[in-house]
N, C-alpha and C. Protein backbone atom coordinates (compact mmCIF):
# COMPACT_ATOMS: atom_id res chain seq x y z
N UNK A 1 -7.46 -41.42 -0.09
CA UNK A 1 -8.22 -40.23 -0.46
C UNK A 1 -7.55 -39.61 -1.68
N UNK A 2 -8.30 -39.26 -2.85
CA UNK A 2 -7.71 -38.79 -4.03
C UNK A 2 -7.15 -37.28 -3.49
N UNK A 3 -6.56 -36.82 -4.36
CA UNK A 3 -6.06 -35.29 -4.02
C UNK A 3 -7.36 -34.33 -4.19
N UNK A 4 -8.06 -34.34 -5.25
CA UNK A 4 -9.30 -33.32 -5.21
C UNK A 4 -10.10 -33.77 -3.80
N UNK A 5 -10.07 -34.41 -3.21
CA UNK A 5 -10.81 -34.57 -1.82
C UNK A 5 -10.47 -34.37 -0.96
N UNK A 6 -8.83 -34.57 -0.91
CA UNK A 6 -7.98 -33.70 0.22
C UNK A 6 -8.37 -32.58 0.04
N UNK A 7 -8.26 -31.49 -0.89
CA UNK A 7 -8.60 -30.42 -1.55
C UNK A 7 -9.87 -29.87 -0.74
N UNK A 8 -11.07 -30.38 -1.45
CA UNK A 8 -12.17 -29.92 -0.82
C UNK A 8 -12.06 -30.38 0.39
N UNK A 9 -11.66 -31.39 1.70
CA UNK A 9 -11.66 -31.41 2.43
C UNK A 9 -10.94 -30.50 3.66
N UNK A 10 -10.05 -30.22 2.61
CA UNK A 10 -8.99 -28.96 3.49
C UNK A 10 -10.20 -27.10 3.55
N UNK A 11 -10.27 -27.11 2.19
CA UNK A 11 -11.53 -26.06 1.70
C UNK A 11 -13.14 -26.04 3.25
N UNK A 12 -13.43 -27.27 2.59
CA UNK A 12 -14.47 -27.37 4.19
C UNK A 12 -14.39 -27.30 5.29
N UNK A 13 -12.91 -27.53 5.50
CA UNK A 13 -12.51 -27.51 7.10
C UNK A 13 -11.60 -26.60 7.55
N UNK A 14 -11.51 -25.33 6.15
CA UNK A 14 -10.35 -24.36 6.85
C UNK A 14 -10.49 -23.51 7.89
N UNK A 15 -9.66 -23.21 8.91
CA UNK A 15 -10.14 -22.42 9.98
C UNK A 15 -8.84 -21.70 10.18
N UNK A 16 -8.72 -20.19 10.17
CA UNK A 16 -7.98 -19.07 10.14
C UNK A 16 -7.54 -19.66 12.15
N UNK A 17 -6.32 -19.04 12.45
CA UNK A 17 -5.60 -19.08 13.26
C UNK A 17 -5.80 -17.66 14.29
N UNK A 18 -6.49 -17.16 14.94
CA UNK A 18 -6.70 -15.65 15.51
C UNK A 18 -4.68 -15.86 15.90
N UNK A 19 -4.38 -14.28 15.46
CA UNK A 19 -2.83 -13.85 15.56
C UNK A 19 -2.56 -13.97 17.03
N UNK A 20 -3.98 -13.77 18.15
CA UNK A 20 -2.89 -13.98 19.78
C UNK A 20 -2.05 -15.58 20.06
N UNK A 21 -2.66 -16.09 18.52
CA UNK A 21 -2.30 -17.87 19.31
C UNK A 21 -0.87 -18.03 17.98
N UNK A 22 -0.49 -16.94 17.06
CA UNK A 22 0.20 -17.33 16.45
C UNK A 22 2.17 -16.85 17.47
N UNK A 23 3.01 -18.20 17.08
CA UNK A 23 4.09 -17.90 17.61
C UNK A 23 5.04 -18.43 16.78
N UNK A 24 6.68 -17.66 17.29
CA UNK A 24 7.69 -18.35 16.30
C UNK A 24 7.43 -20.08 16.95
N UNK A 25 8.01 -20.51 15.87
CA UNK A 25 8.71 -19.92 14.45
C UNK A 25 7.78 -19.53 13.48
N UNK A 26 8.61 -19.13 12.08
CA UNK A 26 7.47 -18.76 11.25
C UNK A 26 7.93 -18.79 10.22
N UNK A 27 7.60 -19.11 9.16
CA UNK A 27 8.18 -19.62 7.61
C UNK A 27 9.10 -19.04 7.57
N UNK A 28 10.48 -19.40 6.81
CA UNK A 28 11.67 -18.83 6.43
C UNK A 28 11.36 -17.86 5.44
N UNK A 29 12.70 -17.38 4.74
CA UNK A 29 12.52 -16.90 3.61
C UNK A 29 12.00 -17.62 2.29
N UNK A 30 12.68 -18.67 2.55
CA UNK A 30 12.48 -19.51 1.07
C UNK A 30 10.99 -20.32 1.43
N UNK A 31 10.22 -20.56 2.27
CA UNK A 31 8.97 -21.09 2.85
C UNK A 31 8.07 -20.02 2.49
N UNK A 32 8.04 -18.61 2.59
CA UNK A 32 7.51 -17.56 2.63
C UNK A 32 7.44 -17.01 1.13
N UNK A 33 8.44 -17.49 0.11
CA UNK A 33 8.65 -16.88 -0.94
C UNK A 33 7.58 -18.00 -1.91
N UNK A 34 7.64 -19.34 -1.09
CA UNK A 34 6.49 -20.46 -1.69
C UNK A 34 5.12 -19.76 -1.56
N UNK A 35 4.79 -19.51 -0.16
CA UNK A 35 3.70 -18.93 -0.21
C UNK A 35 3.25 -17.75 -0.55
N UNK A 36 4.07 -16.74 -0.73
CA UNK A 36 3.56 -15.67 -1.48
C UNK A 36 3.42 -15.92 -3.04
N UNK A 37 3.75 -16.83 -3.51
CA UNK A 37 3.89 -16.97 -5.03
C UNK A 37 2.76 -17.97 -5.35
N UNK A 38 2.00 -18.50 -4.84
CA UNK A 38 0.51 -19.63 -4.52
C UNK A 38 -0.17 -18.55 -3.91
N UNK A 39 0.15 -17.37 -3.02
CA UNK A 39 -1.23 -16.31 -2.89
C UNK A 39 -1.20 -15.55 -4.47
N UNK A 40 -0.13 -15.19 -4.73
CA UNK A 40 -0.33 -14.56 -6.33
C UNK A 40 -1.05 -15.19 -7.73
N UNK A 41 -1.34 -16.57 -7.33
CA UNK A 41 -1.74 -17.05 -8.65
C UNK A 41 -3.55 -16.81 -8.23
N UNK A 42 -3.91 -15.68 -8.27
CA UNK A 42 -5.66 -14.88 -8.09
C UNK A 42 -6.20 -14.40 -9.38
N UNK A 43 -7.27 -14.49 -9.81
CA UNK A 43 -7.81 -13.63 -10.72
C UNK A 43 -7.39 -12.35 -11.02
N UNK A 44 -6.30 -12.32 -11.93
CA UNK A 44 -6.38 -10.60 -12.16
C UNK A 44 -6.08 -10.57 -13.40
N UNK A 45 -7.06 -9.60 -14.22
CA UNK A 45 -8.30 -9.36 -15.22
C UNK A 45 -7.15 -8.37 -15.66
N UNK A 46 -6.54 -8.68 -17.26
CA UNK A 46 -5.55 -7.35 -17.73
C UNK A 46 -4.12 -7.98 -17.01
N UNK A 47 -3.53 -8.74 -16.14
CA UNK A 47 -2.25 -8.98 -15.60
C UNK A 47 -1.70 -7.72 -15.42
N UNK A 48 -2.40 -7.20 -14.25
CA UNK A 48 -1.96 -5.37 -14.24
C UNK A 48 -0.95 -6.20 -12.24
N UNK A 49 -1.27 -7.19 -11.90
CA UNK A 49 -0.70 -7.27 -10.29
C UNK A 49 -0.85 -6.03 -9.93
N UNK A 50 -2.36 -6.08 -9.63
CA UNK A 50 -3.16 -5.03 -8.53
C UNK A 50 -2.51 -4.83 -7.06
N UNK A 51 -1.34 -5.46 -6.19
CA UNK A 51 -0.84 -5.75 -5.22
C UNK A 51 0.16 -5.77 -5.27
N UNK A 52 1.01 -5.97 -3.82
CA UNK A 52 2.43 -6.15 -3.35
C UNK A 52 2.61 -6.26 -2.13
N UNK A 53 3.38 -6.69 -1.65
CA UNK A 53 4.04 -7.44 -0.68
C UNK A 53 4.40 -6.55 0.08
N UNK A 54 3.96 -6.52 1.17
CA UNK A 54 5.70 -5.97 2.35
C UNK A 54 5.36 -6.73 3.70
N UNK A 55 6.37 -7.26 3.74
CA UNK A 55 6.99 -8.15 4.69
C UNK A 55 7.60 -7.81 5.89
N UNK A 56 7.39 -7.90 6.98
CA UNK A 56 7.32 -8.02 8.25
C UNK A 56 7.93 -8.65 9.69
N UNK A 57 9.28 -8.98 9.29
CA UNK A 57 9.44 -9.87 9.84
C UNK A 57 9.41 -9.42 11.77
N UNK A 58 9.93 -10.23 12.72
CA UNK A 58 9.73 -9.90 13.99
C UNK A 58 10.50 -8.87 14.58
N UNK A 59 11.63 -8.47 14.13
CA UNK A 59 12.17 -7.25 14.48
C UNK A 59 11.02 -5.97 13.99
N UNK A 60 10.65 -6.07 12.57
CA UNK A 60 9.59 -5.50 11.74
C UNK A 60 8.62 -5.17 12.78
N UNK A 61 7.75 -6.10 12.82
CA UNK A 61 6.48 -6.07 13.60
C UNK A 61 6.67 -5.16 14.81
N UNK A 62 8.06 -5.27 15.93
CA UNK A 62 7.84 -4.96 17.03
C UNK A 62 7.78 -3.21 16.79
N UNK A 63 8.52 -2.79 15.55
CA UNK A 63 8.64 -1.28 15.55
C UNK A 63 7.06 -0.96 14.51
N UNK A 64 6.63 -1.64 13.67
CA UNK A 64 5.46 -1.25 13.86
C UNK A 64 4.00 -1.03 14.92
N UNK A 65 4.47 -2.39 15.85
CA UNK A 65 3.74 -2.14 16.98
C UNK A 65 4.05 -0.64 17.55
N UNK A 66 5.38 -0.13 17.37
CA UNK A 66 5.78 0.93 18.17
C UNK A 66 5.14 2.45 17.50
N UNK A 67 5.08 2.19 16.07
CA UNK A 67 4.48 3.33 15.46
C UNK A 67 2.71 3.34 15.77
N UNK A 68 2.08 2.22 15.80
CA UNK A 68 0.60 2.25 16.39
C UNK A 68 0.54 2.67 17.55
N UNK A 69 1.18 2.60 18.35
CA UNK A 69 1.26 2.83 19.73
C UNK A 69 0.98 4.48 19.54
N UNK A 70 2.34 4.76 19.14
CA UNK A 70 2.45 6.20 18.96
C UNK A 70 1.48 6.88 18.55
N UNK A 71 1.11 6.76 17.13
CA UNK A 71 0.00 6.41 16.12
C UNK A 71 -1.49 7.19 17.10
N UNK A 72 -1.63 6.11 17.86
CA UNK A 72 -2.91 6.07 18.70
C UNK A 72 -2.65 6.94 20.12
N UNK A 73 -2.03 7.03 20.30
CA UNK A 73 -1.34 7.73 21.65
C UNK A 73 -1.67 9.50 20.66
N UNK A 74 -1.17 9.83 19.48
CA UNK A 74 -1.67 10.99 18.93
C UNK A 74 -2.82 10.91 18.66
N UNK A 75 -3.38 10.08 18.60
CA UNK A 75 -5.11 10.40 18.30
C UNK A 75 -5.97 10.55 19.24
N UNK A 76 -5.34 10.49 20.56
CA UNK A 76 -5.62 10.02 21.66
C UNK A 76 -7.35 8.99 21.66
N UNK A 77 -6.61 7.72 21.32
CA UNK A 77 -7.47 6.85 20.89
C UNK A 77 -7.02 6.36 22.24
N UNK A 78 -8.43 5.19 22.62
CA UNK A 78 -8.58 4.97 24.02
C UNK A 78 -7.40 3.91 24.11
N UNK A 79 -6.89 3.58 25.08
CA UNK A 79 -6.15 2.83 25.47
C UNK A 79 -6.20 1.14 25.24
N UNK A 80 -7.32 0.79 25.48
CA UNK A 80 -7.61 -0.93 24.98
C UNK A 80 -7.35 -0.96 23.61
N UNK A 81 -8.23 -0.18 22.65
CA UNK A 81 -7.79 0.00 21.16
C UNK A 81 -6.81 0.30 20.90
N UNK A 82 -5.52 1.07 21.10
CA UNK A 82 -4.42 1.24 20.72
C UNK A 82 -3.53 0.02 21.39
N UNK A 83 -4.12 -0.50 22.38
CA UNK A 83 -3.19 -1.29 23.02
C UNK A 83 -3.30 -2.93 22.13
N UNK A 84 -4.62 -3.33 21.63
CA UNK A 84 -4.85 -4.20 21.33
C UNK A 84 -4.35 -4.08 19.57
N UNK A 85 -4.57 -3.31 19.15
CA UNK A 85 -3.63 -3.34 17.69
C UNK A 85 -2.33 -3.29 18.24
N UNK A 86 -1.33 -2.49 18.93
CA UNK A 86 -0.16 -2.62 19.00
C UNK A 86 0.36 -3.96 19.25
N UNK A 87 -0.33 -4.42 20.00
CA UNK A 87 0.40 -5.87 21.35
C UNK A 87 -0.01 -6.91 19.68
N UNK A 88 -1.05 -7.16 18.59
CA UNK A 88 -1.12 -7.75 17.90
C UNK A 88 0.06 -7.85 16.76
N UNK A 89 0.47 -6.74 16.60
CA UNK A 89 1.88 -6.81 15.85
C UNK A 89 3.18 -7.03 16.57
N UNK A 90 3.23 -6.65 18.07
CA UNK A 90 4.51 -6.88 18.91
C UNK A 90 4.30 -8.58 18.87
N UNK A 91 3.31 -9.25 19.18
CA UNK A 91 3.68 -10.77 19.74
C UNK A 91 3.50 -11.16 18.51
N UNK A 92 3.43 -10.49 17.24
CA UNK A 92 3.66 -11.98 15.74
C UNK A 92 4.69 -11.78 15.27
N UNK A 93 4.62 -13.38 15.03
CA UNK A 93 6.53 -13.67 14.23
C UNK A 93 6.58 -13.31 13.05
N UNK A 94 5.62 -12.97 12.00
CA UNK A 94 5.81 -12.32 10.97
C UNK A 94 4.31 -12.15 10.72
N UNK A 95 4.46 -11.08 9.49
CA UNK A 95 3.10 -10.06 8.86
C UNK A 95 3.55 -10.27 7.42
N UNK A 96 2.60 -10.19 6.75
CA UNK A 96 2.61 -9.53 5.53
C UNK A 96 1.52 -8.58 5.32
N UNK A 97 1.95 -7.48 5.06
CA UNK A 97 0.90 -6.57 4.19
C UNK A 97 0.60 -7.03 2.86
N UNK A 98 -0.45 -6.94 2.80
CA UNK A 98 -0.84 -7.10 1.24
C UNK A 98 -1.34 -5.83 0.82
N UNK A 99 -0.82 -5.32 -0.47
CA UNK A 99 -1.28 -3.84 -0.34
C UNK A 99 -1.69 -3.87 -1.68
N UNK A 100 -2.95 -2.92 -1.62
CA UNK A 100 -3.67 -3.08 -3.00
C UNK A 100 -3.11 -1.63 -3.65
N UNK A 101 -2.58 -1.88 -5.12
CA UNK A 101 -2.12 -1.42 -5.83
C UNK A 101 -2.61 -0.47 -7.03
N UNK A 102 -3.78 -0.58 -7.17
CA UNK A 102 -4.76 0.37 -8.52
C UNK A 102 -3.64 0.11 -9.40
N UNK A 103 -3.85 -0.49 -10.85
CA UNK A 103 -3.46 0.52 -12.17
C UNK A 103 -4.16 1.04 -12.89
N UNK A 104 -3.51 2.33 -13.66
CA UNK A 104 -4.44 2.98 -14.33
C UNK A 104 -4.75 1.74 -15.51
N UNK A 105 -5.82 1.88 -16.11
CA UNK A 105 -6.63 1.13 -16.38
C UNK A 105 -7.96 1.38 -17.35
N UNK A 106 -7.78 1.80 -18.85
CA UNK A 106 -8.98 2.08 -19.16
C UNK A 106 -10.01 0.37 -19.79
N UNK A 107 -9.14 -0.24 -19.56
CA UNK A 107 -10.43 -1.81 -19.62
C UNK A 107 -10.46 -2.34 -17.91
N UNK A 108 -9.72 -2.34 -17.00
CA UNK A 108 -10.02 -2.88 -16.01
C UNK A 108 -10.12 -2.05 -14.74
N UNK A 109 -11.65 -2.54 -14.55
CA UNK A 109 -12.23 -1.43 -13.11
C UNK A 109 -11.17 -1.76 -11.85
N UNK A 110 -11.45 -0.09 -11.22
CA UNK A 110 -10.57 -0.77 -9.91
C UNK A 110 -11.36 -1.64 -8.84
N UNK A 111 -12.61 -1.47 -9.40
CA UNK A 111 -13.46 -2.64 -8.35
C UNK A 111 -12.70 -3.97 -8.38
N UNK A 112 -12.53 -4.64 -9.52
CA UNK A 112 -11.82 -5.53 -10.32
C UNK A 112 -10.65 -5.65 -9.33
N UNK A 113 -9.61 -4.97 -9.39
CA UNK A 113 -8.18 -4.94 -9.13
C UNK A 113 -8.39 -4.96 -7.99
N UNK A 114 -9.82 -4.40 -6.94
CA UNK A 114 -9.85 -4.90 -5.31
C UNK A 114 -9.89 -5.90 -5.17
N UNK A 115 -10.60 -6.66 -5.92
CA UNK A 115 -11.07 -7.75 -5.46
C UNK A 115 -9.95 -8.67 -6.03
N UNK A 116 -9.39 -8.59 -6.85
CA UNK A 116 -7.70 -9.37 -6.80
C UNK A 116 -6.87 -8.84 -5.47
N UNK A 117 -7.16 -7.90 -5.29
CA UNK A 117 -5.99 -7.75 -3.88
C UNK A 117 -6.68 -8.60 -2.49
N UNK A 118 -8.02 -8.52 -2.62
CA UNK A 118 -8.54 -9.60 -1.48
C UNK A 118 -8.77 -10.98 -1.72
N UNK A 119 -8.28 -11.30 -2.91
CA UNK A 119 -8.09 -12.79 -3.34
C UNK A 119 -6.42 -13.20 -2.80
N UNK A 120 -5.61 -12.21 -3.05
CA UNK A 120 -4.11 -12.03 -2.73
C UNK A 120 -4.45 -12.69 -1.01
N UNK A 121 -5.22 -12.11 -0.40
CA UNK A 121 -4.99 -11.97 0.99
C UNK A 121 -5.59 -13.61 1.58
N UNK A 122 -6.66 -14.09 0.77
CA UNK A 122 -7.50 -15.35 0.91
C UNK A 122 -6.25 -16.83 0.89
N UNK A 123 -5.91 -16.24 -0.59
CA UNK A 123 -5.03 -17.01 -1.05
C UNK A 123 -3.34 -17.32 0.10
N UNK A 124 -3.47 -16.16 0.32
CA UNK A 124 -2.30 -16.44 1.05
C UNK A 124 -2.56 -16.92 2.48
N UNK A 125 -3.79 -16.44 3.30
CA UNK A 125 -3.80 -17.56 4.60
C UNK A 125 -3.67 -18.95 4.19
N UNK A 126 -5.24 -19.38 2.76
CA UNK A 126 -4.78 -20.78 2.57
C UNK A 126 -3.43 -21.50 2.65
N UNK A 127 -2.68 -20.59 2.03
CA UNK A 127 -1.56 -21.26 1.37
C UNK A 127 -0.36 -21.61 2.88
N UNK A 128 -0.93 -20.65 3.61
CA UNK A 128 -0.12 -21.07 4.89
C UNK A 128 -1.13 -21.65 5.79
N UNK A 129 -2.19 -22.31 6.09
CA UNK A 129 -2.63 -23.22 6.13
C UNK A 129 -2.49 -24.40 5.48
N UNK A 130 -2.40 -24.22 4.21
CA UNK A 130 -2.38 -25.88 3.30
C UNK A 130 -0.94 -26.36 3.66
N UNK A 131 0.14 -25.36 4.39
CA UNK A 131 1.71 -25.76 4.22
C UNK A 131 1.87 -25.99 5.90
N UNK A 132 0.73 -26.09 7.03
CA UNK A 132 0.69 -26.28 8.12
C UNK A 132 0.87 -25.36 9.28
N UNK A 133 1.31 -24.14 8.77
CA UNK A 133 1.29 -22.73 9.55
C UNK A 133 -0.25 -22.43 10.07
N UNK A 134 0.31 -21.56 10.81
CA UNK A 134 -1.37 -20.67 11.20
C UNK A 134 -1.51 -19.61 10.65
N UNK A 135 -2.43 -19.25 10.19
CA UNK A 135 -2.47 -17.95 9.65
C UNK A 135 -4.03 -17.59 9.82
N UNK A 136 -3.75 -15.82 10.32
CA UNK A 136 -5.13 -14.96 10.21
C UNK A 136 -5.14 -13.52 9.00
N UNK A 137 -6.13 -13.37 8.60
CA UNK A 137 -6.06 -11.78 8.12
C UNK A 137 -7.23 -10.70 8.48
N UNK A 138 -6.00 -10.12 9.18
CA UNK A 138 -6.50 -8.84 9.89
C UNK A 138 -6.50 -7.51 9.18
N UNK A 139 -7.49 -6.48 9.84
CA UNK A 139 -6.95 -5.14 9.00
C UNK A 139 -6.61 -3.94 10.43
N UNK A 140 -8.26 -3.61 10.65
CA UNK A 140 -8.12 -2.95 11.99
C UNK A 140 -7.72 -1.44 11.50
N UNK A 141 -7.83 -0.66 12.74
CA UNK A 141 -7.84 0.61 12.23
C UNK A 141 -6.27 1.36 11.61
N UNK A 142 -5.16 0.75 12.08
CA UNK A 142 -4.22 0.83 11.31
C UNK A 142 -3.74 0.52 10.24
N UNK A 143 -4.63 -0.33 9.36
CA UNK A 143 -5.20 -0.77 8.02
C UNK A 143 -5.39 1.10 7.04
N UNK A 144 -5.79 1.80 7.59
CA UNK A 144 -6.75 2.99 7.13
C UNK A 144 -6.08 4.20 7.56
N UNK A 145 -5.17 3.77 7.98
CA UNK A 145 -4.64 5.20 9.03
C UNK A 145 -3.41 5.19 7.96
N UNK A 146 -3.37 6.91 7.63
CA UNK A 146 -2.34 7.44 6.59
C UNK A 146 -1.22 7.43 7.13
N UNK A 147 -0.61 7.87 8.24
CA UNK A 147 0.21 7.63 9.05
C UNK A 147 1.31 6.19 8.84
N UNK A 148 0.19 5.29 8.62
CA UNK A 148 0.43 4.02 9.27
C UNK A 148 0.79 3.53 7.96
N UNK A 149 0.32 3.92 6.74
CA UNK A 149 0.46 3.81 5.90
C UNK A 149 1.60 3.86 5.31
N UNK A 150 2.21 5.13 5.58
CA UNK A 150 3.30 5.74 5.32
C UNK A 150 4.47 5.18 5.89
N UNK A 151 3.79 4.80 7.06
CA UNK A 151 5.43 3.61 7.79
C UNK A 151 5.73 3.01 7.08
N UNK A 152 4.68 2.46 6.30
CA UNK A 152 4.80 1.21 5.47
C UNK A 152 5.57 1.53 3.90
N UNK A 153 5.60 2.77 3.55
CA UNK A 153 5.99 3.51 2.21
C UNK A 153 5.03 2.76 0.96
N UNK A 154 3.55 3.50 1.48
CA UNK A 154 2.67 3.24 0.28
C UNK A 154 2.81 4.27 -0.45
N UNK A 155 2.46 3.86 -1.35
CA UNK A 155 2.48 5.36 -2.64
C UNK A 155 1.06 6.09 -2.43
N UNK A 156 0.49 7.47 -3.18
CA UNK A 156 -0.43 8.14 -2.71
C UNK A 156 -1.79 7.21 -3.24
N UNK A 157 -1.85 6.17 -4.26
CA UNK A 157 -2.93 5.85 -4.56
C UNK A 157 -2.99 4.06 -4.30
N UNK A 158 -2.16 3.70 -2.95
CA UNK A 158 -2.39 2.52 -2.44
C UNK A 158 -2.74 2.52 -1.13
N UNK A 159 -3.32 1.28 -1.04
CA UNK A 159 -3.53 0.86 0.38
C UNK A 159 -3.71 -0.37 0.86
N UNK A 160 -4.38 -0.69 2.08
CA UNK A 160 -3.32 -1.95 3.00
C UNK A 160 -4.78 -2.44 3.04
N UNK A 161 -4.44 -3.65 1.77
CA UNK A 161 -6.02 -5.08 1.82
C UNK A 161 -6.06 -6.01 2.85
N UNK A 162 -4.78 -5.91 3.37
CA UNK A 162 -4.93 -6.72 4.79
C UNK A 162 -3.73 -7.08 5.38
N UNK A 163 -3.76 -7.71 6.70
CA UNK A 163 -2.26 -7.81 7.14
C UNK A 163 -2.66 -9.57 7.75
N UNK A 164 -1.80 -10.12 6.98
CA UNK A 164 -1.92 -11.81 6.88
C UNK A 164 -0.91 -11.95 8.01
N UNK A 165 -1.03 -12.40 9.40
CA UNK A 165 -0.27 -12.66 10.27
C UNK A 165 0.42 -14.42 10.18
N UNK A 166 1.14 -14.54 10.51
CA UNK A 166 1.76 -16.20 9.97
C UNK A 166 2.52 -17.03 11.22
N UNK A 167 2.09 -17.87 11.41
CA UNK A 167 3.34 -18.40 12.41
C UNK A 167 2.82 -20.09 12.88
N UNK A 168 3.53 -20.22 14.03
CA UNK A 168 3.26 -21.28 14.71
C UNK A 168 1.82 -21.14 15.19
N UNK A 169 0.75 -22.11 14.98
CA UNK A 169 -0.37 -22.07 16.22
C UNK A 169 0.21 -22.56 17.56
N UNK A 170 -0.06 -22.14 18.56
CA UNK A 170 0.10 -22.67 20.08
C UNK A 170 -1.04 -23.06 20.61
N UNK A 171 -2.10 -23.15 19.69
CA UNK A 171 -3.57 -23.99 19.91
C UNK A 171 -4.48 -24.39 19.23
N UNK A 172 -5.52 -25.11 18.68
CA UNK A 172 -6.82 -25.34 18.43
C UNK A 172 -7.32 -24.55 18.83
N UNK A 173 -7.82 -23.42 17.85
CA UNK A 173 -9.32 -22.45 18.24
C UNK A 173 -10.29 -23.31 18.05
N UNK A 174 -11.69 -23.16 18.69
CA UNK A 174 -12.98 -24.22 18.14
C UNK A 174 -13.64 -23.63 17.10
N UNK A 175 -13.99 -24.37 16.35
CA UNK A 175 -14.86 -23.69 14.84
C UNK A 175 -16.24 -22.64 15.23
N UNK A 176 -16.20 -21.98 14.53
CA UNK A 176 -17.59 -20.95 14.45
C UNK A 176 -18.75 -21.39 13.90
N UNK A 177 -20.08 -21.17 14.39
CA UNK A 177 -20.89 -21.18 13.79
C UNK A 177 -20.58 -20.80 12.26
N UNK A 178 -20.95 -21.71 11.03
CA UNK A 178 -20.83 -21.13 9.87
C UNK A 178 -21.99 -21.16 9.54
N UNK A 179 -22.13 -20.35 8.30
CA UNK A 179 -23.45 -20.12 7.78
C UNK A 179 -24.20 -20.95 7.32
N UNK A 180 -26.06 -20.69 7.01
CA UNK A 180 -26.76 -21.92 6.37
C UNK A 180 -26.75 -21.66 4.59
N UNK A 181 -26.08 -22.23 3.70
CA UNK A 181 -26.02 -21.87 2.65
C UNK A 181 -27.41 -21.49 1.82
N UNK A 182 -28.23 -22.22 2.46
CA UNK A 182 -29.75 -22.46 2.04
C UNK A 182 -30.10 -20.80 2.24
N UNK A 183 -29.74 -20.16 3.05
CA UNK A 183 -30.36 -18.80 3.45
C UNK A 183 -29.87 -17.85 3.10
N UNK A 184 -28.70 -18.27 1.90
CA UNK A 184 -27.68 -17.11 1.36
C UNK A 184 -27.70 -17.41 -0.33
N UNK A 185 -28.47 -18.22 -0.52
CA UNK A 185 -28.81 -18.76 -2.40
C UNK A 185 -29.65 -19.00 -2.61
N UNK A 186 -29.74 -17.65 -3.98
CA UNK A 186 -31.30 -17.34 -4.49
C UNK A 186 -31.01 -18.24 -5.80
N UNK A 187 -31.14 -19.28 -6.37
CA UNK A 187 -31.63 -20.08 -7.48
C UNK A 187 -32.69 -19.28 -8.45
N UNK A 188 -31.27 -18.68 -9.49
CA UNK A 188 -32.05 -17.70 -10.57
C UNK A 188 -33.29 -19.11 -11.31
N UNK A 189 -34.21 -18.77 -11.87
CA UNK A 189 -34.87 -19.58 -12.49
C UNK A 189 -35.45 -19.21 -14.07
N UNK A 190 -35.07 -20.10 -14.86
CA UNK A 190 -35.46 -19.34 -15.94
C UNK A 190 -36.76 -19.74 -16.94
């Protein structure tokens, strides 16, 4: 099989890892520093690096689980929901935030610079998929929560494009219905 067919064949058959099935181990440092640097090579319009990193490792995760907890326990948000974001960061071996960054910018929209920070986030499950890891990206309501934010030490005009969970799979999920392309492409005609 040539490499462009591995390629598209990996592309056709990628399937995200849901985080309850991800476990240690989980990329090293120097494994992790591969793949964040293959999620960074995304469209971004001006080389402003709309994004950044913060990293997560499993000591990490368990005290952010502990601030959602809390988090939601003050909002008095129901119990399954606070419980089910928390327990998702306590049982993963590592996170990355990907956090979208705005620059000021009088040629490049921040629509623009979103959509490089959700290429950041694409790019990086692939990339821990293509290197044999599992990987999902999640957001969830601690994604949005200022609070939560702030654990994280965002600045006042960033925020959290997603949280790429990484690790061992401990299973085969079965594939999803995917879409009919036929019912999603309008063929401009001229």
């Amino acid at each position: 099989m040539s490499d462009t067919a591995a390629v598209m064949e990996f592309l056709l058959s990628r399937r995200s890892r849901p985080a309850k099935i991800l476990k240690a181990p989980a990329p090293d440092a120097a494994e992790l520093d591969v793949l964040l640097t293959a999620a960074a090579r995304v469209p971004d319009h001006g080389k402003l690096e709309p994004w950044r990193f913060v990293v997560l490792e499993a000591p990490a995760c368990a005290r952010m689980a502990q601030a959602i907890e809390n988090r939601g326990n003050a909002l008095g948000m129901e119990p399954e929901k606070r419980d089910k974001a928390a327990l998702t960061f306590a049982e993963s071996p590592l996170v990355v935030a990907v956090i979208a960054s705005p620059k000021p910018s009088e040629k490049i929209p921040e629509i623009e610079q979103t959509l490089s920070a959700g290429a950041v986030c694409l790019s990086l499950v692939n990339a821990a998929l293509g290197a044999g890891w599992g990987a999902c990206w999640l957001s969830g309501w601690p994604a949005y929560d200022a609070e939560i934010q702030a654990e994280l030490g965002l600045a006042a005009q960033e925020w959290i494009a997603g949280f790429v969970h990484i690790g061992t799979a401990s299973a085969t999920p079965p594939d999803r219905p995917r879409p009919e392309i036929s019912t999603l492409t309008t063929r401009f005609q001229t």
